[in-house]
C-alpha atoms as a PDB file:
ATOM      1  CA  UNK A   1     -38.102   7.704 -66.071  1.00  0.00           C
ATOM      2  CA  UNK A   2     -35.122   9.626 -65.169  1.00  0.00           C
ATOM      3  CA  UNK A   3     -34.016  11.261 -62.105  1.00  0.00           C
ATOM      4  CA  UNK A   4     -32.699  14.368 -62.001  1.00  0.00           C
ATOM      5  CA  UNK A   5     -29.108  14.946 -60.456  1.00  0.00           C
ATOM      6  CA  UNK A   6     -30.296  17.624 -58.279  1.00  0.00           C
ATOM      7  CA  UNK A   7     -32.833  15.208 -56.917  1.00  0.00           C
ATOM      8  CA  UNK A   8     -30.399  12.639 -56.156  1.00  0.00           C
ATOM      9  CA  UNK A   9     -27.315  14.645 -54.404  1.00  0.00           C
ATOM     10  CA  UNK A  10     -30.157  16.457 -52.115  1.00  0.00           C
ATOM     11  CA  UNK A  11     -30.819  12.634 -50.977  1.00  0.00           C
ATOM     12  CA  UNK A  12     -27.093  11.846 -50.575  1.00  0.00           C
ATOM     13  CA  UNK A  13     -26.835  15.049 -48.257  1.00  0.00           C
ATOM     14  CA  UNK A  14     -30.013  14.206 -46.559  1.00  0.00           C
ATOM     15  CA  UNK A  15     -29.362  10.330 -45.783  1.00  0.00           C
ATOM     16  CA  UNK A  16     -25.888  10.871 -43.384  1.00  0.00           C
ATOM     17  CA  UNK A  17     -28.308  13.086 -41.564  1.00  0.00           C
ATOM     18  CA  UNK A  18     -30.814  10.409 -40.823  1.00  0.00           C
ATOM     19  CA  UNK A  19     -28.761   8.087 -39.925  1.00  0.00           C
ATOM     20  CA  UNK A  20     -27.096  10.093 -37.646  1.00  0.00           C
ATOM     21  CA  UNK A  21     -30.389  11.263 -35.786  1.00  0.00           C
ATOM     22  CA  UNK A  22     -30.900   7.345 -35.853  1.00  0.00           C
ATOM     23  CA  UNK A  23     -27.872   6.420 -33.744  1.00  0.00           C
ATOM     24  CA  UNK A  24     -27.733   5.060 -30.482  1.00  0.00           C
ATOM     25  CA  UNK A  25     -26.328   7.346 -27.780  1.00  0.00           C
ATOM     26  CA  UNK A  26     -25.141   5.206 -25.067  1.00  0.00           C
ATOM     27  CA  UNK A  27     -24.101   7.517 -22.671  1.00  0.00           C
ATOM     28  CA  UNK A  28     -20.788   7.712 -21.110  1.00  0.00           C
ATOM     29  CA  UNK A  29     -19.538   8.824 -16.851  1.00  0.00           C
ATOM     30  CA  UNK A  30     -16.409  10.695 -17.075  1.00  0.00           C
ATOM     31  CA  UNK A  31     -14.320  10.207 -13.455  1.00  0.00           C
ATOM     32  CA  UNK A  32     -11.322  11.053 -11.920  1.00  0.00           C
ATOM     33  CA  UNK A  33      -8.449  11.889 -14.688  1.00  0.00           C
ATOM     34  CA  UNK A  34     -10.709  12.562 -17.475  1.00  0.00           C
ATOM     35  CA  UNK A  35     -11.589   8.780 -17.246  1.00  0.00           C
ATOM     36  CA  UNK A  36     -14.709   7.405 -19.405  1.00  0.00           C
ATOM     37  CA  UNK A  37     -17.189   4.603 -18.479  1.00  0.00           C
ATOM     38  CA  UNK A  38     -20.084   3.283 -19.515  1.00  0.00           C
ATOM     39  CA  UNK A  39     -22.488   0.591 -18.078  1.00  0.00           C
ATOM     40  CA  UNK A  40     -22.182  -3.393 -19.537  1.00  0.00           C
ATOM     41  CA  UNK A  41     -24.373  -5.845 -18.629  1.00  0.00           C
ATOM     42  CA  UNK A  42     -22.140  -8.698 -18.424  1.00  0.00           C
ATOM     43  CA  UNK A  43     -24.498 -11.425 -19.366  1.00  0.00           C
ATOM     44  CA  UNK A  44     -25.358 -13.721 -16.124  1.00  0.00           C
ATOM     45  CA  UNK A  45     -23.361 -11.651 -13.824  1.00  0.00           C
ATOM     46  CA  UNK A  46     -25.508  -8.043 -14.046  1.00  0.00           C
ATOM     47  CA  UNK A  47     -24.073  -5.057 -14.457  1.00  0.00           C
ATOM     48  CA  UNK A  48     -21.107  -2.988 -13.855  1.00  0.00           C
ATOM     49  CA  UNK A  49     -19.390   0.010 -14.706  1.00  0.00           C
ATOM     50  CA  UNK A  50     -16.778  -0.634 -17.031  1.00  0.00           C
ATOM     51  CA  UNK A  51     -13.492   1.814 -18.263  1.00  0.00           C
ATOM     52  CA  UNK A  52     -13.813   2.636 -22.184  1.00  0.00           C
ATOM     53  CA  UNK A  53     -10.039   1.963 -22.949  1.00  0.00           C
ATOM     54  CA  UNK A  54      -8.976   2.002 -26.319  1.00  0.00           C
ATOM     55  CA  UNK A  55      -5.399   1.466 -25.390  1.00  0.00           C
ATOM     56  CA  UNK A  56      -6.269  -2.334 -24.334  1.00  0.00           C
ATOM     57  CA  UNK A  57      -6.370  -4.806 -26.597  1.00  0.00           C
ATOM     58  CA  UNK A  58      -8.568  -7.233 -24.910  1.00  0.00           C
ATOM     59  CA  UNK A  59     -11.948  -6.622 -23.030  1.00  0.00           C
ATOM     60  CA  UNK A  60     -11.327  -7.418 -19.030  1.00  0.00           C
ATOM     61  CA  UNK A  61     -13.225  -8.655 -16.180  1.00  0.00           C
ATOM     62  CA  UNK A  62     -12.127  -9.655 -12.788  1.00  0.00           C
ATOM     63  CA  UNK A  63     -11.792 -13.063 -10.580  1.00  0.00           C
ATOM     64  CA  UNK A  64     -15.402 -12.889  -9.004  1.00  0.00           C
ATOM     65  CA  UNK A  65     -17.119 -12.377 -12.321  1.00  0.00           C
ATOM     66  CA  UNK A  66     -15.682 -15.257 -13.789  1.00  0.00           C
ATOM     67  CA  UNK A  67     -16.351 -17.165 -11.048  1.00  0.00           C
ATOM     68  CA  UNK A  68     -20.366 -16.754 -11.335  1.00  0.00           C
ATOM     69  CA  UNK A  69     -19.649 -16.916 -15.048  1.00  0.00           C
ATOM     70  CA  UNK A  70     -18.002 -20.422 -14.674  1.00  0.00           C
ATOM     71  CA  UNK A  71     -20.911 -21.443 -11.767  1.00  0.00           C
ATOM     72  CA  UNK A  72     -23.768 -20.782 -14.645  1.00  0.00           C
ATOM     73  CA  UNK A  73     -21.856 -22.842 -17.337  1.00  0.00           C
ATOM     74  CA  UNK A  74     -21.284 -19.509 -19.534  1.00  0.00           C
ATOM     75  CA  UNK A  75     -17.593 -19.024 -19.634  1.00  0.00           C
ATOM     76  CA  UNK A  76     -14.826 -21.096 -21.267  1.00  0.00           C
ATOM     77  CA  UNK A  77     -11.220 -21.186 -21.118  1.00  0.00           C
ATOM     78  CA  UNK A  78      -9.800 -20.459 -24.520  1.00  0.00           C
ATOM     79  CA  UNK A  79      -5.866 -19.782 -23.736  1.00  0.00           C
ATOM     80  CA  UNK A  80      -3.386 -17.553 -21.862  1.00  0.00           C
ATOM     81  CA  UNK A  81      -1.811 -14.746 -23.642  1.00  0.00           C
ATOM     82  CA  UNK A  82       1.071 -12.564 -22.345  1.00  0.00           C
ATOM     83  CA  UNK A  83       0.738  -9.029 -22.877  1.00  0.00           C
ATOM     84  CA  UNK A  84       2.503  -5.537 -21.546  1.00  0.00           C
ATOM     85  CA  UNK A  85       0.649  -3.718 -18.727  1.00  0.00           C
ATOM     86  CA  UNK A  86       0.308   0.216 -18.452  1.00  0.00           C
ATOM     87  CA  UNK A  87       3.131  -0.260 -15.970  1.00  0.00           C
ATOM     88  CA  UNK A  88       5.292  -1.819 -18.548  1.00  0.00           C
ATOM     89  CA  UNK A  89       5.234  -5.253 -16.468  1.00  0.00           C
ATOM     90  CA  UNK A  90       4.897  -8.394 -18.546  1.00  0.00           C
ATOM     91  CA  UNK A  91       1.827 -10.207 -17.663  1.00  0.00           C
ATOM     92  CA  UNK A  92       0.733 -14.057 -18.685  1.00  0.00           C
ATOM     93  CA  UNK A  93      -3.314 -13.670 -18.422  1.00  0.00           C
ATOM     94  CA  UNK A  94      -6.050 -16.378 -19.223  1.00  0.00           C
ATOM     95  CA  UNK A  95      -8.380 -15.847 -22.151  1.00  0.00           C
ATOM     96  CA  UNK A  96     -11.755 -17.079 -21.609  1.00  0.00           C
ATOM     97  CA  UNK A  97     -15.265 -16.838 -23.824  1.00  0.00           C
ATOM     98  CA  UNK A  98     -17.834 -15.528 -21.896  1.00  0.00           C
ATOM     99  CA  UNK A  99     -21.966 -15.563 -23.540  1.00  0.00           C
ATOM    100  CA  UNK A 100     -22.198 -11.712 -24.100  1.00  0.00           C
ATOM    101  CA  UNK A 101     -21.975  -8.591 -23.065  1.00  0.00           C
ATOM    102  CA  UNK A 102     -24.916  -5.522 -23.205  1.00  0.00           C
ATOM    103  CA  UNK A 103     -23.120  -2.369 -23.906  1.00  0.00           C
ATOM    104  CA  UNK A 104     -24.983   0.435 -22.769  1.00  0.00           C
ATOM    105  CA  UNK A 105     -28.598  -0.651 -22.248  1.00  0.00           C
ATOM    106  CA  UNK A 106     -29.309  -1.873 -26.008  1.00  0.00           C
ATOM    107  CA  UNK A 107     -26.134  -3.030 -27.871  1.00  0.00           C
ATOM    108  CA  UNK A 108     -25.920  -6.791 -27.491  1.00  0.00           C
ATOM    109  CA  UNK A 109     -22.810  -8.532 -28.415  1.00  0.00           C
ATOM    110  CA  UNK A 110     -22.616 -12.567 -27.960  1.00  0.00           C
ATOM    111  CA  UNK A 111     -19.394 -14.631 -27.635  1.00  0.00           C
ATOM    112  CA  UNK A 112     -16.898 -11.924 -26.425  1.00  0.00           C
ATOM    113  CA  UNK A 113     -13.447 -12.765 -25.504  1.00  0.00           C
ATOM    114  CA  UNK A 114     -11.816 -10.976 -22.341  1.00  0.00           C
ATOM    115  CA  UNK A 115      -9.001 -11.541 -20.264  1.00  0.00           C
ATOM    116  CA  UNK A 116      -9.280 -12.236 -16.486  1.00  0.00           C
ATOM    117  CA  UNK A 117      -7.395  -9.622 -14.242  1.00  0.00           C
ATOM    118  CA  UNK A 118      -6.206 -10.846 -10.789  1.00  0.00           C
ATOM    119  CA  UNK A 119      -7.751  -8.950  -7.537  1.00  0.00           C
ATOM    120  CA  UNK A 120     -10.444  -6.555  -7.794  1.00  0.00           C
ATOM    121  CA  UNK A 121      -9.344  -4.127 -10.662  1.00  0.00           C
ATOM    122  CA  UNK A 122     -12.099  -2.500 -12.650  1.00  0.00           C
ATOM    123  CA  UNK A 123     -13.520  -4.054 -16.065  1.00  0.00           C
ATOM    124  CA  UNK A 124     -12.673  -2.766 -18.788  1.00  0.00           C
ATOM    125  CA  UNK A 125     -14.013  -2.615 -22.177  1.00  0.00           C
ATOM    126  CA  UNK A 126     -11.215  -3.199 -24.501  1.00  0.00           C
ATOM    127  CA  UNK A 127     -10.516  -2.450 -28.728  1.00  0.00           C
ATOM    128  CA  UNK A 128     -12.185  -6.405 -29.195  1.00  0.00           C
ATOM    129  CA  UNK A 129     -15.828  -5.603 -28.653  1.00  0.00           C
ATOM    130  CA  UNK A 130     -15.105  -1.599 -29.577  1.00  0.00           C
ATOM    131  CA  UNK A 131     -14.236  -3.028 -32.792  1.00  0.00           C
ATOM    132  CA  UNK A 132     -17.200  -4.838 -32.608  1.00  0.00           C
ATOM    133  CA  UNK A 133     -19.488  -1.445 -32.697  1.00  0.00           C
ATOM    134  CA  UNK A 134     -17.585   0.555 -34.984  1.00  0.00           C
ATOM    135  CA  UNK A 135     -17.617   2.947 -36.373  1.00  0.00           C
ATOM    136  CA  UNK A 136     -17.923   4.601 -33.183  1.00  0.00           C
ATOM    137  CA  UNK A 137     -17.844   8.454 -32.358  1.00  0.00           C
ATOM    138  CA  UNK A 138     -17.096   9.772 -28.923  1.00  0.00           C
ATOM    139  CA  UNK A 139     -19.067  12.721 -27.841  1.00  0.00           C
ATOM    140  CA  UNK A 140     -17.425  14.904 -24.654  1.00  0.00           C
ATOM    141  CA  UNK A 141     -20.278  17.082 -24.130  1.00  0.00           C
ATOM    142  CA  UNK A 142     -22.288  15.545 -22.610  1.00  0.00           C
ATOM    143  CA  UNK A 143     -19.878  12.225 -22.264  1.00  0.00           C
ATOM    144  CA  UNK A 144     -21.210   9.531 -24.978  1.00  0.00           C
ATOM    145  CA  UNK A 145     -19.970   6.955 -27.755  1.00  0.00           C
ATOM    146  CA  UNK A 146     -22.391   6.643 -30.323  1.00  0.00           C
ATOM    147  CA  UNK A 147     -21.769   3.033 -32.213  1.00  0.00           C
ATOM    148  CA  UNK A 148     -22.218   2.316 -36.000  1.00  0.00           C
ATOM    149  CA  UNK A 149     -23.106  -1.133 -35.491  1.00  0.00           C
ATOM    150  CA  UNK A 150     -25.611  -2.431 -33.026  1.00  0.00           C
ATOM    151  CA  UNK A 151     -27.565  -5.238 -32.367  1.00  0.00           C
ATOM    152  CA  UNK A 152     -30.549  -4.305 -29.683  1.00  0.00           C
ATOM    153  CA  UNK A 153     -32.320  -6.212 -28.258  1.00  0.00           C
ATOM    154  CA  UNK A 154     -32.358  -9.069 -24.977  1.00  0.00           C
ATOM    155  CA  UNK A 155     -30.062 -12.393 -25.124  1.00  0.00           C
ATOM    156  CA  UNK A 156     -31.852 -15.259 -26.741  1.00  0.00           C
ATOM    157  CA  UNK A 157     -30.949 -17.296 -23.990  1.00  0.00           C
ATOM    158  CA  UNK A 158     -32.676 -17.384 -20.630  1.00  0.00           C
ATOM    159  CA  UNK A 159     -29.156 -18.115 -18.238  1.00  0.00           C
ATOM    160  CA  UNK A 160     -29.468 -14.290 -17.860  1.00  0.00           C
ATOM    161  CA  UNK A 161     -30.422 -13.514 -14.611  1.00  0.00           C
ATOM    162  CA  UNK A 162     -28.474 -10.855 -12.824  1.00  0.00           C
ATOM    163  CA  UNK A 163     -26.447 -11.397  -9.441  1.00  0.00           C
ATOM    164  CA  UNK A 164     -24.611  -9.029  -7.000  1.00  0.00           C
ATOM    165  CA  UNK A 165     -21.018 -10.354  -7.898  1.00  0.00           C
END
C-alpha cells in the first residue's frame, strides 16, 4: 500500500503542532530590571525562587542550602573551580553534587552540579541544568520557558521532605 505525498507532508506540518500544544509551560516572574525567575524545588531543601541566567555557567545555591543539603547526606563535594564574576572579580568557588532539582513544578532533574555562593545571594539556575531541558523557548508574554526535554514526575527517593532553609 502506498501513501500518498500529500498525505504525508499534511502529517509533517501537523506533528510540530502537537508537540508544541504538548509542551510544558513552566511559568516564569519577571522582577526588577527585566529579571526572570522561576520556582526550583531544590530536592531536600524545598523551594525557592531562583534567577534564569543564561550568562552563568554553573547552577548556584547559597551557604544555608548546602548546609541542610550536607545535614540529609544529599550533597557532595566534587571540586573548586575559579571562574569570572559579573563584576569581573576572579572567584575560586566549590563544586558540589546535590540529588536534584524540580524545575518548575514537573521537570525533575537528578544529580545536578552547582556552585556554592558565599552570603545570602539568590540561586540561580545556570546553562548546566538549562542545557539539561533544551531545547528551550522563552515566552515574554506572559513570562515562561517552555523545555524540550522533561522528565515529570516526583524523586524516587524518599530524603525529600521540604524545610524552611
Amino acid at each position: 500500500m502506498q501513501i500518498p505525498v500529500r498525505a504525508i507532508v499534511i502529517a509533517l506540518i501537523l506533528l510540530p503542532l502537537e508537540s508544541v500544544a504538548d509542551a510544558v509551560a513552566i511559568p516564569l516572574s519577571e522582577r526588577g530590571a527585566s529579571t526572570l525567575y522561576v520556582e526550583v524545588d531544590v530536592q531536600g531543601a524545598g523551594s525557592r525562587d531562583f534567577l534564569v541566567d543564561t550568562g552563568s555557567s554553573y547552577t548556584s545555591i547559597g551557604m544555608e542550602t548546602l548546609d541542610i543539603l550536607e545535614a540529609r547526606g544529599m550533597a557532595t563535594f566534587v571540586r573548586r573551580v575559579g571562574g569570572t564574576m559579573a563584576d569581573g572579580s576572579r572567584r575560586y568557588v566549590p563544586i558540589y553534587s546535590i540529588d536534584g532539582l524540580t524545575v518548575g513544578d514537573r521537570c525533575r532533574l537528578d544529580d545536578v552540579k552547582v556552585v556554592v555562593l558565599p552570603g545570602r545571594g539568590r540561586p540561580i539556575l545556570g546553562v548546566n541544568a538549562l542545557r539539561r531541558l533544551s531545547p528551550i523557548t522563552f515566552s515574554m508574554d506572559p513570562p515562561a520557558l517552555e523545555p524540550g526535554r522533561c522528565r515529570e514526575g516526583a524523586p524516587s527517593d524518599e530524603r525529600t521532605a521540604s524545610s524552611d532553609g
